[in-house]
Protein backbone atom coordinates (compact mmCIF):
# COMPACT_ATOMS: atom_id res chain seq x y z
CA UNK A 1 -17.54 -17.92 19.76
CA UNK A 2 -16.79 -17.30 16.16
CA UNK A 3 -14.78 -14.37 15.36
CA UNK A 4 -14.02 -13.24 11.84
CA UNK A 5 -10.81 -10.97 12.27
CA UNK A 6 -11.28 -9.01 8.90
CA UNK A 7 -7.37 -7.54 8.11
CA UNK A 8 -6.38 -10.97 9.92
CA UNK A 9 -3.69 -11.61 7.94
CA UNK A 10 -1.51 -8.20 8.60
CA UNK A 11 0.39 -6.89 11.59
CA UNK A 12 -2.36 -6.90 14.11
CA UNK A 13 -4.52 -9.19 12.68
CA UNK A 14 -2.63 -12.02 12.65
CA UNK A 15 -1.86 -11.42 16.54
CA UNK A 16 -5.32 -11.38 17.05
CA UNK A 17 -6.65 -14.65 14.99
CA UNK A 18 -3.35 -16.19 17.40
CA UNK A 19 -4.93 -15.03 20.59
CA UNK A 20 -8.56 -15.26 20.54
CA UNK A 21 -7.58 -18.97 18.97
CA UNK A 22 -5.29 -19.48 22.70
CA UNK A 23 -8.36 -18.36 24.31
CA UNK A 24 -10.88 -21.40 22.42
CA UNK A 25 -12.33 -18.96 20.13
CA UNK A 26 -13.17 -19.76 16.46
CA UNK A 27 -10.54 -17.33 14.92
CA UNK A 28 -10.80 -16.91 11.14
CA UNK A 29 -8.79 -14.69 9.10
CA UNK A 30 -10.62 -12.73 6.41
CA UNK A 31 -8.37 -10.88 3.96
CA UNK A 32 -7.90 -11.01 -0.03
CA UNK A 33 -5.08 -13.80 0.99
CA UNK A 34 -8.18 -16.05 2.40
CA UNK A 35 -10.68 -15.45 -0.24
CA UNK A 36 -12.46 -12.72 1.20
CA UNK A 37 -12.75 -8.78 -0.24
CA UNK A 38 -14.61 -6.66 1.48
CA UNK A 39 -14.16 -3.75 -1.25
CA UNK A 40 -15.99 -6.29 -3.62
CA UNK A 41 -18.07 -8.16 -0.97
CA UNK A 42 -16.54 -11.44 -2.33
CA UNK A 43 -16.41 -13.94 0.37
CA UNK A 44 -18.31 -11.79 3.40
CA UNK A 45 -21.25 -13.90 3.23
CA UNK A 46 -19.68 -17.18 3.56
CA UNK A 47 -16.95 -16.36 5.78
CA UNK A 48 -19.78 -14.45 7.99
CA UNK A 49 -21.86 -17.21 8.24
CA UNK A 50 -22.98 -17.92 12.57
CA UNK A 51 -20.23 -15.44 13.53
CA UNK A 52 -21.02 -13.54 16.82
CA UNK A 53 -18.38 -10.75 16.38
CA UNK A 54 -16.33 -9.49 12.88
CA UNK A 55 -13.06 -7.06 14.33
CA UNK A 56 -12.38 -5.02 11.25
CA UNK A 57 -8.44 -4.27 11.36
CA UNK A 58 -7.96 -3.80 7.90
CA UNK A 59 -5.78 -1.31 5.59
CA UNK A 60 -5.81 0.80 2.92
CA UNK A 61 -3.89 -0.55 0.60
CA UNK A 62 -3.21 3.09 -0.72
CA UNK A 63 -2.95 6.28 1.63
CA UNK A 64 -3.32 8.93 -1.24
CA UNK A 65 -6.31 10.91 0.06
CA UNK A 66 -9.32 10.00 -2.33
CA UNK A 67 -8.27 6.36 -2.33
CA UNK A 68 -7.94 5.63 1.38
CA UNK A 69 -11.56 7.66 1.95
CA UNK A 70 -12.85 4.93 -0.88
CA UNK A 71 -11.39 2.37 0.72
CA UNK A 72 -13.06 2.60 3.95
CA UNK A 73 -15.68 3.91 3.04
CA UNK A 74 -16.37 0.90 1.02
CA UNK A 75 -15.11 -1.52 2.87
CA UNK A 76 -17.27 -0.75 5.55
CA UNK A 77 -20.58 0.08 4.38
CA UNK A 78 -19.74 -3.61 2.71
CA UNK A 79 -19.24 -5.21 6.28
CA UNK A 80 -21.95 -3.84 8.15
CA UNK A 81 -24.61 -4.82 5.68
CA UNK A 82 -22.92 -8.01 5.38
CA UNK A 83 -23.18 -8.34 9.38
CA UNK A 84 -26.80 -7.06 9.23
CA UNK A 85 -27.84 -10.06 7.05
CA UNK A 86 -25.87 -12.21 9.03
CA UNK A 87 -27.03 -11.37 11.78
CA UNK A 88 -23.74 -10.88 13.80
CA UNK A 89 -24.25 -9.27 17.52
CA UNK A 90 -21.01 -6.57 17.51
CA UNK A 91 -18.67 -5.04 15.06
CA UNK A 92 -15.49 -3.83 16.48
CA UNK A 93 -13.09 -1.39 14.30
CA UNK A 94 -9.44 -0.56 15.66
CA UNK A 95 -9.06 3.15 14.74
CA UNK A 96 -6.44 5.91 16.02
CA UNK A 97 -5.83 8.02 18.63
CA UNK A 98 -6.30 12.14 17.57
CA UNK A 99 -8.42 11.41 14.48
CA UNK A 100 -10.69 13.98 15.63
CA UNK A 101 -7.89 16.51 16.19
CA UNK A 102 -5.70 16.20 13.08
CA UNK A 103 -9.07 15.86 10.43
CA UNK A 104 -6.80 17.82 7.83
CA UNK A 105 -4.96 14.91 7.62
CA UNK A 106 -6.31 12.42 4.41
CA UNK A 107 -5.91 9.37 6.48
CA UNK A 108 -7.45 10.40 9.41
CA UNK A 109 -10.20 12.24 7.81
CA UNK A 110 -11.13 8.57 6.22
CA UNK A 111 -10.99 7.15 9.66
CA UNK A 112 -13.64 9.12 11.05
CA UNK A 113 -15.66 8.59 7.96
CA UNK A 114 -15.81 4.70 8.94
CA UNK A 115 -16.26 5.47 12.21
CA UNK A 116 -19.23 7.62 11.34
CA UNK A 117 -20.74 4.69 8.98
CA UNK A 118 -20.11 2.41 12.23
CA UNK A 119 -21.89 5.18 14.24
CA UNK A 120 -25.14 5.27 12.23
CA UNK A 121 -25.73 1.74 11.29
CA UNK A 122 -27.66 0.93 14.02
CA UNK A 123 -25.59 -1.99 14.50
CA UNK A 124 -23.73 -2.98 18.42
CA UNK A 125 -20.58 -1.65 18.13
CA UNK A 126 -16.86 -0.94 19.71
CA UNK A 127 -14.49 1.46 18.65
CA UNK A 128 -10.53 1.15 19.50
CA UNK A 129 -8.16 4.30 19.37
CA UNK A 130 -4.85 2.82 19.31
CA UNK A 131 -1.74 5.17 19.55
CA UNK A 132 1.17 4.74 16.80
CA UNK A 133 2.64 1.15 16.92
CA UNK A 134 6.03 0.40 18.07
CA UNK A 135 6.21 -1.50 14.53
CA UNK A 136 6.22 1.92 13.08
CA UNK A 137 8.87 3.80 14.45
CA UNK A 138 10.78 3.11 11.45
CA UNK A 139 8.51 4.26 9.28
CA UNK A 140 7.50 7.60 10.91
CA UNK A 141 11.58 8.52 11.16
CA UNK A 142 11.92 7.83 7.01
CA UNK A 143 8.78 9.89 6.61
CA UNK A 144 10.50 12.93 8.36
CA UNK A 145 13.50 12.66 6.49
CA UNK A 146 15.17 15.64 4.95
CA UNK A 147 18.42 14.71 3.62
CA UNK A 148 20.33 13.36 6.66
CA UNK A 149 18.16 15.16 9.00
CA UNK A 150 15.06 13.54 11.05
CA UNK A 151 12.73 16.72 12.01
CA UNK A 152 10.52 16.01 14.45
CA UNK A 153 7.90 18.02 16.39
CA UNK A 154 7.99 18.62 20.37
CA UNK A 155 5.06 16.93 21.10
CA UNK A 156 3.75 14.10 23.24
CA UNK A 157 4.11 10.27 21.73
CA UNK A 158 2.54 7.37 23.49
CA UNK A 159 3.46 4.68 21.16
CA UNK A 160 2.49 1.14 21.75
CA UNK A 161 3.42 -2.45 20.98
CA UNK A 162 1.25 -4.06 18.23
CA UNK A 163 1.16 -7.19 20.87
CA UNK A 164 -0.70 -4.97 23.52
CA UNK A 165 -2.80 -3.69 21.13
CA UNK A 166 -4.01 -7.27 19.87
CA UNK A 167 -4.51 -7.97 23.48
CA UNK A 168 -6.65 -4.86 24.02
CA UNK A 169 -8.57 -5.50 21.15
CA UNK A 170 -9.70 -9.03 21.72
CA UNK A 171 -10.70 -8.00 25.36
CA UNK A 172 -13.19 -5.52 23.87
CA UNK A 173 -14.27 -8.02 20.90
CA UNK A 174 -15.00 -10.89 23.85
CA UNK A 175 -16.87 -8.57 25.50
CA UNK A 176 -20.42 -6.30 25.56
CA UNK A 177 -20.49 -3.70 22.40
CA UNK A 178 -19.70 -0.73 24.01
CA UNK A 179 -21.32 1.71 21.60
CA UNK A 180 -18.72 3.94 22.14
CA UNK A 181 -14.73 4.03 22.06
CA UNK A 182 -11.89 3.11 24.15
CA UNK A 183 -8.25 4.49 23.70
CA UNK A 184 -5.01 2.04 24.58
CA UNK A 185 -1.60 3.30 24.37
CA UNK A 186 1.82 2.78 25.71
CA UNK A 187 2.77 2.40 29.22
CA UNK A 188 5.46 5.50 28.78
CA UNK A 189 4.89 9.08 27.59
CA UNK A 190 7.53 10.96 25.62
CA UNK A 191 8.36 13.96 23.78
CA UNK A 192 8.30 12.99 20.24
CA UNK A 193 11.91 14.53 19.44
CA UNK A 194 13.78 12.97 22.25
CA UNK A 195 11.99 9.64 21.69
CA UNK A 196 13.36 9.58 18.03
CA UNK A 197 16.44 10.94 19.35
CA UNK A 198 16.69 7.68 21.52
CA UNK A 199 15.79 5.43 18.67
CA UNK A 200 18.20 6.23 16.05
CA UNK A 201 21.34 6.30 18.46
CA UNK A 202 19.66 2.47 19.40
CA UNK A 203 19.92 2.24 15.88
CA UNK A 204 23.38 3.33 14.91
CA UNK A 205 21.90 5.36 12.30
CA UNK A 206 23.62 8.32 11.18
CA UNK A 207 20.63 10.83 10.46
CA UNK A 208 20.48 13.99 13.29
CA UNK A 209 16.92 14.00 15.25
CA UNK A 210 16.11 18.16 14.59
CA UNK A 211 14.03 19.35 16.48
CA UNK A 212 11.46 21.63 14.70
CA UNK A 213 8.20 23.13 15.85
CA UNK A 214 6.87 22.96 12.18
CA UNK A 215 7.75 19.84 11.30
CA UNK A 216 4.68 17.38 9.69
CA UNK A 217 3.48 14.40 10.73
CA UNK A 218 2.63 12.48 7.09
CA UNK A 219 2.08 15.83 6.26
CA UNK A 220 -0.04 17.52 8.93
CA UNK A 221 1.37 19.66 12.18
CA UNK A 222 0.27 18.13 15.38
CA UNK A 223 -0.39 19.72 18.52
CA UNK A 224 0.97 19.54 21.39
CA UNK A 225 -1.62 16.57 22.90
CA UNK A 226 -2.75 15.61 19.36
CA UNK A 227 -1.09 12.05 19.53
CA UNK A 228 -1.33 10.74 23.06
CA UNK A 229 -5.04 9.88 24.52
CA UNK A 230 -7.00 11.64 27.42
CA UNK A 231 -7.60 10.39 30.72
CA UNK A 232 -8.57 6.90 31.28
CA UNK A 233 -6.83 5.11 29.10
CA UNK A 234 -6.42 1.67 28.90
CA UNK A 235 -2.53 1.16 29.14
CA UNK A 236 -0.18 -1.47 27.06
CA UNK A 237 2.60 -3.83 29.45
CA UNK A 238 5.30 -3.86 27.31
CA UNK A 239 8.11 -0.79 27.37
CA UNK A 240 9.43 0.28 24.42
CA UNK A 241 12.93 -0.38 25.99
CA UNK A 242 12.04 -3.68 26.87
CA UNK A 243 10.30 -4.61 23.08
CA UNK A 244 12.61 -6.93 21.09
CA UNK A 245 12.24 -5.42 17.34
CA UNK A 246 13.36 -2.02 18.95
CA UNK A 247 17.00 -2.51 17.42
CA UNK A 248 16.49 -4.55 14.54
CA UNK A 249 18.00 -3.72 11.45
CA UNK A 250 16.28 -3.23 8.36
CA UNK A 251 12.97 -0.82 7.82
C-alpha cells in the first residue's frame, strides 16, 4: 500500500519510510526537505494522491508554548482535510506517553490538542504513546543541568529505542484504525535518577546525577507514574544496555 510518512525525513521517520519500504510498501517521505508543508498545505495534495494510510511523525520546529500549539494545531487540521479529500482510509499520529498527566506542560498540552483534532474528525484513526527515546537521553541530562549538577526526579522512566518505536508504529499503520491509542515503551523500567546516574558514568562525564524531588522535567514536575505507561503495553526488544549510541560521544 502507499504510505505517506509525514516527518519522514527526521529521527523516526526516516526508520519508518526504511521499514515499511523492507516490507513492499510504497514509503514516501513528506517533509519541507521533499516538497511538502503541511503548515502551508504545499505539497499534501500531490504527495496524498491514492495513499491508503499518512503516519504523521512530525515536529515542532519550535517548543516555546504558543508556537508548538500553532504548529500542531495547524499542521493537523491541514492533514486531515487533506486526507478527507483524498480519500485516505487511516491517519496514524505517534504522540507521548503522560500527555494527559503533565497538561501544564506547553508541549504536551499541544499534543493533546492534535490528538483532540484527530479525535473529532470523523476520520479512521490510530494513536501511538511512545515513551522518551533512547536518542534523547542526552538531551533530557543537558536540560537538567545546573552548573555541574544533573537533578533529576525519583520517578519511573521507561525509555525506548527510536528503532522499536518505528517498528511499533508501522505495525499499527499496516493494520485496522484502531480509533483509539496504544502505548510502546522500553523493555526495562527504572528510576529516573539512577538511570541518569548509569548514563553519565557510561559517559565519562563529569556532572553529579542529584537527586531532587522537585526537580522539572522541561519545566514541569512529574509524578511518580507520569512517564512510564499503564498496563498492557506493547513492549520495545532492544535494552538500553544493549543499544549501540548509548556511549557515543557528542550530544
Amino acid at each position: 500500500m502507499k504510505i505517506v510518512v509525514v516527518g519522514g525525513t527526521g529521527l523516526i521517520g526516516s526508520k519508518l519510510v526504511t521499514k515499511l519500504g523492507e516490507q513492499g510498501h510504497e514509503a514516501v517521505a513528506a517533509s519541507p526537505n521533499t516538497g511538502v508543508d503541511t503548515l502551508t498545505g504545499e505539497g499534501l495534495e500531490e504527495v496524498l494522491t491514492g495513499a491508503q494510510v499518512v503516519i504523521d511523525v512530525s515536529n515542532s520546529p519550535s517548543f516555546e508554548p504558543a508556537a508548538v500549539l500553532e504548529f500542531f494545531e495547524t499542521s493537523t487540521g491541514n492533514l486531515l482535510s487533506a486526507e478527507a479529500a483524498a480519500g485516505v482510509g487511516h491517519h496514524v499520529a505517534l504522540s507521548v506517553v503522560g500527555t494527559e498527566r503533565m497538561s501544564e506542560n506547553g508541549y504536551f498540552r499541544a499534543k493533546i490538542a492534535q490528538e483532540q483534532l484527530i479525535e473529532k474528525s470523523g476520520r479512521p484513526f490510530s494513536l501511538v504513546h511512545a515513551t522518551q527515546f533512547f536518542e534523547f537521553v542526552r538531551g533530557i541530562a543537558d536540560e537538567a543541568t545546573d552548573g555541574d549538577k544533573v537533578r533529576i526526579a525519583p520517578v519511573r522512566f521507561q525509555p525506548i529505542a527510536g528503532d522499536d518505536v518505528a517498528r511499533a508504529v508501522g505495525r499499527v499503520a499496516v493494520g485496522s484504525p484502531l480509533n483509539g491509542r496504544v502505548e510502546v515503551a522500553g523493555p526495562e523500567q527504572f528510576r529516573m535518577d539512577e538511570f541518569f546516574r548509569e548514563a553519565l558514568a557510561g559517559w565519562n562525564d563529569p556532572r553529579e546525577v542529584v537527586t531532587d524531588p522537585h526537580a522539572l522535567y522541561f519545566g514541569s514536575t512529574p509524578g511518580e507514574r507520569t512517564l512510564v505507561p499503564g498496563d498492557g503495553a506493547t513492549l520495545g526488544e532492544i535494552r538500553y544496555s544493549d543499544w549501540p549510541g548509548r556511549n557515543a560521544t557528542g550530544k
